[in-house]
C-alpha atoms as a PDB file:
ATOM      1  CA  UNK A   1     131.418  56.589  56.923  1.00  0.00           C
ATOM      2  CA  UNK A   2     129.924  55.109  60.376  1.00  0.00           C
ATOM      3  CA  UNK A   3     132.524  56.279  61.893  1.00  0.00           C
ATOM      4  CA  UNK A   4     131.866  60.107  60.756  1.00  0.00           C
ATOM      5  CA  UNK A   5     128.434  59.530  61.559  1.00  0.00           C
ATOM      6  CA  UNK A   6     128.865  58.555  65.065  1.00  0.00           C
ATOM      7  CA  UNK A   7     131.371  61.300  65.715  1.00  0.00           C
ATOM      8  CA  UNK A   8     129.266  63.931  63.977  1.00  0.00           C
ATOM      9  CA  UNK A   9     126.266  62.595  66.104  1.00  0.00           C
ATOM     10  CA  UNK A  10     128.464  62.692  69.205  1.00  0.00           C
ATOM     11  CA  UNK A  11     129.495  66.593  68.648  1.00  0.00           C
ATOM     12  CA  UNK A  12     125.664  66.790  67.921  1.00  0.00           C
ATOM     13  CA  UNK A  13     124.513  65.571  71.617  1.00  0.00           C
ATOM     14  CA  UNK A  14     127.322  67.750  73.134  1.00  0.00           C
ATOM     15  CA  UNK A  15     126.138  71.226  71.759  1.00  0.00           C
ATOM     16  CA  UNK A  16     121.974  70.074  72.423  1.00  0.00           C
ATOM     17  CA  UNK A  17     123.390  69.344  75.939  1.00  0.00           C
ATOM     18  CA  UNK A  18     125.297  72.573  76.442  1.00  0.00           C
ATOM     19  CA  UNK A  19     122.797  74.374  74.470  1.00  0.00           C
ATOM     20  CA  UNK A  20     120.465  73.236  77.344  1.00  0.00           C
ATOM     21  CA  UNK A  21     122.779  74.074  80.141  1.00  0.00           C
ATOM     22  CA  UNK A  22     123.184  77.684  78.781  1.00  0.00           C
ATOM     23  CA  UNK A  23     119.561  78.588  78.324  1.00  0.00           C
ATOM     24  CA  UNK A  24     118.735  76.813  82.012  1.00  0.00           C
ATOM     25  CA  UNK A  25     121.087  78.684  83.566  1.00  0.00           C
ATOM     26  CA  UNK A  26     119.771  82.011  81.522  1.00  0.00           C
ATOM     27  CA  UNK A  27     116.530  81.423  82.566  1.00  0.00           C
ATOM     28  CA  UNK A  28     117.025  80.727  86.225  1.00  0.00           C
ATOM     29  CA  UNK A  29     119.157  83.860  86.278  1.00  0.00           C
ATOM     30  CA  UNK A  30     117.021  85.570  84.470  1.00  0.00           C
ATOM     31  CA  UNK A  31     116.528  88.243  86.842  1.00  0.00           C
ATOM     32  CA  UNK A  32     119.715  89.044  87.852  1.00  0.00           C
ATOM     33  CA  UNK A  33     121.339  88.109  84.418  1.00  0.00           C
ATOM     34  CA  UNK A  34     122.462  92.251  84.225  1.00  0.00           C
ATOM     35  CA  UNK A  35     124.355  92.159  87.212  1.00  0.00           C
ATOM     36  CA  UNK A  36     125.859  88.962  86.744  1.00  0.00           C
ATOM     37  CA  UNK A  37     127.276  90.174  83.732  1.00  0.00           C
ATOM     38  CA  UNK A  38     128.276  93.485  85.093  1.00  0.00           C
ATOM     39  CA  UNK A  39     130.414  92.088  87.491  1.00  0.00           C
ATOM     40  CA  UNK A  40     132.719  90.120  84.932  1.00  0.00           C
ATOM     41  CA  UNK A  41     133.453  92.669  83.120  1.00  0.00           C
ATOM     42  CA  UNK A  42     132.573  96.174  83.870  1.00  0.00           C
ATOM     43  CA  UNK A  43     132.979  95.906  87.579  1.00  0.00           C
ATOM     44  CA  UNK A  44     135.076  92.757  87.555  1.00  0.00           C
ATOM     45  CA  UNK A  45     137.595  92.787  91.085  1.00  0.00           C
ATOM     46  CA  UNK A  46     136.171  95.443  92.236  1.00  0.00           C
ATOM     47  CA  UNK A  47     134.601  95.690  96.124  1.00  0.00           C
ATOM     48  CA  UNK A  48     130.498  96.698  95.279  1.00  0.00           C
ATOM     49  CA  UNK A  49     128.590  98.548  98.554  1.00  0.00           C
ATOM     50  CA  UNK A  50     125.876  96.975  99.128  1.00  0.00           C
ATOM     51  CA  UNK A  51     122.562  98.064 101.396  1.00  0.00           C
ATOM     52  CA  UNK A  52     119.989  96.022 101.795  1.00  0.00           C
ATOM     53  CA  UNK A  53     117.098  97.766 103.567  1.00  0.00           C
ATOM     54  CA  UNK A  54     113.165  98.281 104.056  1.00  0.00           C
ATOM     55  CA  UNK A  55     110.715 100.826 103.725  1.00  0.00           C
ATOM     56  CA  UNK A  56     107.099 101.369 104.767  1.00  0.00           C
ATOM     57  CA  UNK A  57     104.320 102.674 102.593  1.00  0.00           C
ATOM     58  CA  UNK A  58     102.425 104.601 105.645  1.00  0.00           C
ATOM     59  CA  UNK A  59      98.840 105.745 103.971  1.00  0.00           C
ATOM     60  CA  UNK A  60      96.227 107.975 106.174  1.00  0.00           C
ATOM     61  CA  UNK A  61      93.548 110.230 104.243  1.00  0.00           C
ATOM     62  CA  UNK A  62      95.220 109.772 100.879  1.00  0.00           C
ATOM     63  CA  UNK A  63      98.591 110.998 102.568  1.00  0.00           C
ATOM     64  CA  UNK A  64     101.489 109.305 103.158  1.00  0.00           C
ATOM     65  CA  UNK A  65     103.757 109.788 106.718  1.00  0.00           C
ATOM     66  CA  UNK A  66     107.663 110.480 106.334  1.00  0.00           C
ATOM     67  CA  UNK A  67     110.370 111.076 108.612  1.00  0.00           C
ATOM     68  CA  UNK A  68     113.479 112.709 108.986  1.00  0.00           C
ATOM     69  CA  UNK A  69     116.483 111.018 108.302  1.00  0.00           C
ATOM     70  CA  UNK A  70     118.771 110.722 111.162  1.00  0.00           C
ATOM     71  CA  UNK A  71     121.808 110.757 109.598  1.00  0.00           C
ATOM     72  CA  UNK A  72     120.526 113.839 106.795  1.00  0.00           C
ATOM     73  CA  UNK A  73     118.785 115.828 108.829  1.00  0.00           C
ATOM     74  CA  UNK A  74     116.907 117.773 106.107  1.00  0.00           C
ATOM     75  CA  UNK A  75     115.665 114.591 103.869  1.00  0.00           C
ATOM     76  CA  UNK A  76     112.115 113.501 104.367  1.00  0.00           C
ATOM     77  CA  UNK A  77     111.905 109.841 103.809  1.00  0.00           C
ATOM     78  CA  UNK A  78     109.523 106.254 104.700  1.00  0.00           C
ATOM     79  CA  UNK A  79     109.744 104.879 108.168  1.00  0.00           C
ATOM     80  CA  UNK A  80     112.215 102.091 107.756  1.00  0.00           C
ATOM     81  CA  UNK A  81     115.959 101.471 107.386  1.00  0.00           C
ATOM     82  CA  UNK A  82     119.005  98.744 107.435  1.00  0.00           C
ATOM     83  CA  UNK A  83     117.951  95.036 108.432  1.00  0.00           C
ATOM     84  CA  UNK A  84     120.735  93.653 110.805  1.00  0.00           C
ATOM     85  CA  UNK A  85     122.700  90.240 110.442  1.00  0.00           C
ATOM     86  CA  UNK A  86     123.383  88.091 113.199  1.00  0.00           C
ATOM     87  CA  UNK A  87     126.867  86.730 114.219  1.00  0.00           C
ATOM     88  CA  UNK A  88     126.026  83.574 112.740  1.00  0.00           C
ATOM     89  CA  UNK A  89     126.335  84.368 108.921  1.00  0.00           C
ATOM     90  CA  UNK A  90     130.295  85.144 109.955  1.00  0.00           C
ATOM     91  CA  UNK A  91     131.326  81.975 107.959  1.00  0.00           C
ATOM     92  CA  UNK A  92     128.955  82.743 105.167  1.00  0.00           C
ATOM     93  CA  UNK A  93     130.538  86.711 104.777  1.00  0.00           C
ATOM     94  CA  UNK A  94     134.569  85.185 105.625  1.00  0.00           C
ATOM     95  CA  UNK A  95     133.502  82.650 102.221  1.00  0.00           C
ATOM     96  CA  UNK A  96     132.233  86.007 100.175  1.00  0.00           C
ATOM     97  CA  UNK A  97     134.817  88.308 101.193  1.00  0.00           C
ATOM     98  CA  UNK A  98     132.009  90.509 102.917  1.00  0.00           C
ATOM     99  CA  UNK A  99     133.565  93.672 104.741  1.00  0.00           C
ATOM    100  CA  UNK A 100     131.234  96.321 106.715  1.00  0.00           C
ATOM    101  CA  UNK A 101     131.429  99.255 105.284  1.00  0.00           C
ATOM    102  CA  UNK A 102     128.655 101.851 106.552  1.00  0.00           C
ATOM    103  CA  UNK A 103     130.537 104.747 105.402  1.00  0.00           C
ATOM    104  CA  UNK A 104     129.434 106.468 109.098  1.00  0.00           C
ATOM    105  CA  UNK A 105     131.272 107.344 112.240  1.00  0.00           C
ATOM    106  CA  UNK A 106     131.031 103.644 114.176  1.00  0.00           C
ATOM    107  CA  UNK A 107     128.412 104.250 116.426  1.00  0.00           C
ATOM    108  CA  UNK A 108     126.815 100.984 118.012  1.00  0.00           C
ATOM    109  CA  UNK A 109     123.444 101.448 116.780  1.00  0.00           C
ATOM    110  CA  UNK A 110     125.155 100.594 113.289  1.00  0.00           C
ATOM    111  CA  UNK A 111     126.697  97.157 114.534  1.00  0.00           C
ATOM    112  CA  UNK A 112     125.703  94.336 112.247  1.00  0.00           C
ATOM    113  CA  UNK A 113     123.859  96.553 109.734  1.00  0.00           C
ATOM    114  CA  UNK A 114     123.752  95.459 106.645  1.00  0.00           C
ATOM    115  CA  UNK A 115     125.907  97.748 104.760  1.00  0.00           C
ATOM    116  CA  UNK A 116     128.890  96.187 103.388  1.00  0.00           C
ATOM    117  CA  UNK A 117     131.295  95.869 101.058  1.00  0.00           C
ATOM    118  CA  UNK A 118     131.571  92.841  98.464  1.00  0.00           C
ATOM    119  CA  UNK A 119     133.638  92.139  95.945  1.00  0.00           C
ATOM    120  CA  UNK A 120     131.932  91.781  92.819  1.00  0.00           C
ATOM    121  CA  UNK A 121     132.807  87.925  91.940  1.00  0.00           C
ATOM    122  CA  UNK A 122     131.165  87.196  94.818  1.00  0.00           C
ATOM    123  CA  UNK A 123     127.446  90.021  94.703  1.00  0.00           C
ATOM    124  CA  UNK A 124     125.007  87.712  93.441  1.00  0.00           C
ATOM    125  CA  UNK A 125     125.487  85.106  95.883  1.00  0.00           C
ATOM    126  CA  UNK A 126     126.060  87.843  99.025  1.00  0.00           C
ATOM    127  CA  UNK A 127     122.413  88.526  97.481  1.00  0.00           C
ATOM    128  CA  UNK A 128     121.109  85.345  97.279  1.00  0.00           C
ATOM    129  CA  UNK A 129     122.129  85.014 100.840  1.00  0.00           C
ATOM    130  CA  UNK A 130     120.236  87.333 101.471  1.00  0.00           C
ATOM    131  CA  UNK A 131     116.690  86.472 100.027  1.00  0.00           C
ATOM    132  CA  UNK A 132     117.710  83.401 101.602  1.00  0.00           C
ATOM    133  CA  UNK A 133     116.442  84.927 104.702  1.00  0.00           C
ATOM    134  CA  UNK A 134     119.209  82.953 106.575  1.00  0.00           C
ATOM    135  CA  UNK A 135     121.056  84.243 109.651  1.00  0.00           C
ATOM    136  CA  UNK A 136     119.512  87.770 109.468  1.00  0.00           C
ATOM    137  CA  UNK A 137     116.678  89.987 110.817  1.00  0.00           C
ATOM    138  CA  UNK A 138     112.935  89.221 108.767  1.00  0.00           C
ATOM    139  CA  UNK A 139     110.429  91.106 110.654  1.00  0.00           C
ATOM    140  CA  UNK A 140     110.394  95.138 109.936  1.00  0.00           C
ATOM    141  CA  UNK A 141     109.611  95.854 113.434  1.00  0.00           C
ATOM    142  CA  UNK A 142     112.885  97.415 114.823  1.00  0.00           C
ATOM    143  CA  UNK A 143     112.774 100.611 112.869  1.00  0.00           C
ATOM    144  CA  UNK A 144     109.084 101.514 112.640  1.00  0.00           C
ATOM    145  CA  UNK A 145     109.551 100.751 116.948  1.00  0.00           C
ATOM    146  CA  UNK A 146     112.161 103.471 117.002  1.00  0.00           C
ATOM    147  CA  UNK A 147     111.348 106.258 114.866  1.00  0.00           C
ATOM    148  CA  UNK A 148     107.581 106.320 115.859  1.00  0.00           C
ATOM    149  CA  UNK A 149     107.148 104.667 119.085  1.00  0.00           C
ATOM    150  CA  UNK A 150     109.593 105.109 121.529  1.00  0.00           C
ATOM    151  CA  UNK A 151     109.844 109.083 120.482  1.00  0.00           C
ATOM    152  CA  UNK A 152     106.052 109.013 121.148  1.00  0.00           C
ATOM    153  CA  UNK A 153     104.297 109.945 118.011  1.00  0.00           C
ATOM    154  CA  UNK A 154     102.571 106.869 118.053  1.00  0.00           C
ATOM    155  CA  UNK A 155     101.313 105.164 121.570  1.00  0.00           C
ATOM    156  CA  UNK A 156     102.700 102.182 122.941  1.00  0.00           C
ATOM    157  CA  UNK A 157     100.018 100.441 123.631  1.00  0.00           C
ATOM    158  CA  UNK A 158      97.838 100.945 120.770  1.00  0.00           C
ATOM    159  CA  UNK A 159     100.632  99.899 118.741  1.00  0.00           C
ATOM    160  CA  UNK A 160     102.116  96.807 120.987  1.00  0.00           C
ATOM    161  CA  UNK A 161     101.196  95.084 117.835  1.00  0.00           C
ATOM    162  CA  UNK A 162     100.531  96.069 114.168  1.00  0.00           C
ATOM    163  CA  UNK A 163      99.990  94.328 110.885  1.00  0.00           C
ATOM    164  CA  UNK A 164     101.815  94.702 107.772  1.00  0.00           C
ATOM    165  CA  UNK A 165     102.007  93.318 104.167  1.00  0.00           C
ATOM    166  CA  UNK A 166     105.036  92.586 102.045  1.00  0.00           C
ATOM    167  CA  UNK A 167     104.628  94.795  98.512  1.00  0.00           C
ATOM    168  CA  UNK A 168     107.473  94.032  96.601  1.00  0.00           C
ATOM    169  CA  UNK A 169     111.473  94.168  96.406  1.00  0.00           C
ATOM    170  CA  UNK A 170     113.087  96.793  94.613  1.00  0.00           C
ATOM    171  CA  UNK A 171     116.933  96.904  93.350  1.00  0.00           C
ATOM    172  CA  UNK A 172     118.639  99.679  91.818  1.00  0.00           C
ATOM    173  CA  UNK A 173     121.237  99.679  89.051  1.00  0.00           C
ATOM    174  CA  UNK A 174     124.777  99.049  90.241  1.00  0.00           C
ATOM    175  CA  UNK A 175     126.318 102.604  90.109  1.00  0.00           C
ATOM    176  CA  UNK A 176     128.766 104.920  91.272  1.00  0.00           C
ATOM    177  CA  UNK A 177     127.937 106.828  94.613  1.00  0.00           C
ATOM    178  CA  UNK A 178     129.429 110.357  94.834  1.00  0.00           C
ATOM    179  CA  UNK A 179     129.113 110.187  98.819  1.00  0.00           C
ATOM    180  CA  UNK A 180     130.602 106.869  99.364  1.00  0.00           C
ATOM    181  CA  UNK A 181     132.856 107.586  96.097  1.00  0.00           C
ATOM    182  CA  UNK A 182     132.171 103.622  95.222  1.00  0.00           C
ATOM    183  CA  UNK A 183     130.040 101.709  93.322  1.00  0.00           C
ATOM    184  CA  UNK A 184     127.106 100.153  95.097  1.00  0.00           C
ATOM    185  CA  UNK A 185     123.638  98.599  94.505  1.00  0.00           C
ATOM    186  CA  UNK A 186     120.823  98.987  97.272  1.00  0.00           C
ATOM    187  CA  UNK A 187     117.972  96.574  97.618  1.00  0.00           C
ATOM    188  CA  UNK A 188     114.701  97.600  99.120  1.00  0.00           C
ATOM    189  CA  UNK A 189     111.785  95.199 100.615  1.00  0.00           C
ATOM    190  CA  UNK A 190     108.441  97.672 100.294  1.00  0.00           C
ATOM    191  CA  UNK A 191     106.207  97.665 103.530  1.00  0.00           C
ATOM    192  CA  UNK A 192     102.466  98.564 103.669  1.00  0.00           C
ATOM    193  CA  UNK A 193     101.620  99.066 107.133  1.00  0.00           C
ATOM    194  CA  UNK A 194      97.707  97.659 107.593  1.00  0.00           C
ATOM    195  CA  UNK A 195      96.506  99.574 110.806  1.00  0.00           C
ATOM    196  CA  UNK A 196      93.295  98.770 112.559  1.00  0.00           C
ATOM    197  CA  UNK A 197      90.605 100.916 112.811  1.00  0.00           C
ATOM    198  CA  UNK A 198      91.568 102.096 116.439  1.00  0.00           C
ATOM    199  CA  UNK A 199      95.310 102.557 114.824  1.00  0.00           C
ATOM    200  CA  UNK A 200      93.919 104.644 111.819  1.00  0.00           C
ATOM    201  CA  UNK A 201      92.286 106.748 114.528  1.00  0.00           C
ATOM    202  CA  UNK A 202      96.123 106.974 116.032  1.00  0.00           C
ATOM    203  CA  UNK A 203      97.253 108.310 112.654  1.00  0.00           C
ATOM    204  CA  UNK A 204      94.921 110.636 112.028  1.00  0.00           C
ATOM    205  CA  UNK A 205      95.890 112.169 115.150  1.00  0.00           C
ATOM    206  CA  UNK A 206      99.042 112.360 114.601  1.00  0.00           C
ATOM    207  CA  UNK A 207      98.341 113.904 111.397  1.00  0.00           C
ATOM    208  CA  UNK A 208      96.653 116.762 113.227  1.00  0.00           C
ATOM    209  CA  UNK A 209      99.603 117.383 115.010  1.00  0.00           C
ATOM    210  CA  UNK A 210     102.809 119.730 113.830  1.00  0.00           C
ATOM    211  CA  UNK A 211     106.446 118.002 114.223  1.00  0.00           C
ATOM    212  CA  UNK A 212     109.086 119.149 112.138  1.00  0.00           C
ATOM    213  CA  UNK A 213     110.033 115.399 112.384  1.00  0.00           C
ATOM    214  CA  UNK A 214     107.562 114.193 110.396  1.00  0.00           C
ATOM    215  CA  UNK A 215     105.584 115.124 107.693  1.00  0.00           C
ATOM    216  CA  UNK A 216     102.757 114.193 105.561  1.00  0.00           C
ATOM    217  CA  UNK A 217     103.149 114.478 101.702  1.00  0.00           C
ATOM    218  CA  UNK A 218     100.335 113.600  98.849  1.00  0.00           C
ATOM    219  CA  UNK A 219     101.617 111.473  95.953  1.00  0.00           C
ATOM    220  CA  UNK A 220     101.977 114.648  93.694  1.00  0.00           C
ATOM    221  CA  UNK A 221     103.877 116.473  96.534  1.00  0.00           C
ATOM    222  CA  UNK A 222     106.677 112.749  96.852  1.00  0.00           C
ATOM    223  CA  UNK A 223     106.758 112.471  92.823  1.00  0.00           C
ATOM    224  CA  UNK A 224     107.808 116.060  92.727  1.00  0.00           C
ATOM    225  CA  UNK A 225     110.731 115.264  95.658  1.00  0.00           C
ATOM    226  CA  UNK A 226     109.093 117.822  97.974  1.00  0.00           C
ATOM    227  CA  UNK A 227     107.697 120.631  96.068  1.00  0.00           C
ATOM    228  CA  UNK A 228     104.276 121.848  98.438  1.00  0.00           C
ATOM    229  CA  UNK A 229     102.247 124.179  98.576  1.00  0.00           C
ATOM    230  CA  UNK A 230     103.391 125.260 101.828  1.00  0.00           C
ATOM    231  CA  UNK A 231     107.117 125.271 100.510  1.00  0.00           C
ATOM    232  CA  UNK A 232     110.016 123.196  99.096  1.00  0.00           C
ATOM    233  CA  UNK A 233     111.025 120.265 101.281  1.00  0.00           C
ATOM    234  CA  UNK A 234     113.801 118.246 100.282  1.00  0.00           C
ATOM    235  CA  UNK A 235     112.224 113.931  99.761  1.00  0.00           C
ATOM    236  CA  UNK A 236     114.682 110.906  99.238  1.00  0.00           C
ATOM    237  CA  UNK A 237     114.541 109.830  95.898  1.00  0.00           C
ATOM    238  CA  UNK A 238     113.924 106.158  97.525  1.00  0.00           C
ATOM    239  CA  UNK A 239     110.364 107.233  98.260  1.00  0.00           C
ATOM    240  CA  UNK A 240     109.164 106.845  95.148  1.00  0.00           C
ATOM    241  CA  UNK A 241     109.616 103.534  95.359  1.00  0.00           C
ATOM    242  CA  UNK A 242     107.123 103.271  97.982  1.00  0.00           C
ATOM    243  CA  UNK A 243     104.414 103.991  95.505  1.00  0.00           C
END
């Protein structure tokens, strides 16, 4: 009878123990429990595109300032784009099985961007790599430099530095992409630009000005994807995350 007791209490501690395990491990997952379970079964060994990217919220007289993209020539869009690894996460994407994949004509301004290819054992910790923030560009400089500064639309020198706040980090669902004909997940780290009062002058300038390179949109004008007043433009679904 001791004997059944001590077993039964044994088989007892096990389960509380693994119990505990499970629900740890749920609850630091929590966030990223969908994909996790995603890729073992629905997506299991396959290769996942992944882009991992930021975006600026750009704000001037209850407007917000989009671009052109330079790849879609007719999409409006926020100032912002690909961060960039460095050659020192090598080891780190040889271990996950990361492959560039940008899906683009190799051009050298794509070198090191952070479009790839992982396979889907491996996604959550290619992602936790990457909030890691190891071996990999952190400020959201580069882009805002070259699509407003060096083109001119914003001066040099009144923009030689600039503030900005982080908002928040947004991931889509992992789904199929019908112009990379994969399935992919992007990840986007939300900008608010915080200009000073001789850089809001700047802005309102530019606002003044026509370019068929930019445009400003109203929040009604983004949530409808481009529908104006002044005609239909066509707005990257993407923006609305900017909100």
């Amino acid at each position: 009878m001791l004997l059944n007791e001590q077993i039964t209490s044994l088989f007892l501690d096990l389960a509380k123990t693994a119990i505990g395990a499970a629900l740890t491990y749920i609850y630091t997952n929590r966030k990223k429990l969908k994909v996790i379970i995603l890729c073992n079964t629905k997506y299991r060994n396959q290769d996942i595109r992944v882009s991992l990217s930021y975006l600026y919220k750009i704000k001037c007289k209850d407007k917000y300032l989009l671009v052109k993209n330079r790849k879609f020539a007719e999409q409006y869009q926020p100032v912002g784009g690909v961060y960039k690894y460095y050659n020192t996460a090598f080891d780190k994407f040889n271990k996950f099985g990361v492959v560039e994949y940008n899906g683009f004509n190799h051009e050298k301004e794509y070198d090191n961007d952070l479009r790839v290819k992982v396979p889907s054992k491996n996604l959550t910790k290619f992602i936790d790599w990457f909030r890691s923030r190891e071996d990999r560009e952190l400020d959201p400089v580069r882009e805002f430099y070259e699509e407003l500064i060096a083109p001119g639309y914003l001066p040099k020198d009144k923009f030689a530095y600039f503030n900005y706040r982080f908002l928040k980090e947004k991931v889509t669902p992992i789904k199929y992409s019908t112009h990379f004909k994969c399935n992919e997940i992007l990840i986007y780290n939300i900008y608010e630009l915080l200009p000073t009062d001789e850089q809001k002058i700047e802005l309102e300038k530019l606002m003044s000005k026509h370019s068929d390179y930019y445009k400003w949109f109203d929040i009604d004008e983004i949530e409808s994807l481009g529908h104006t007043k002044d005609g239909d433009y066509r707005v990257g679904e993407h923006t609305l995350f900017t909100k």
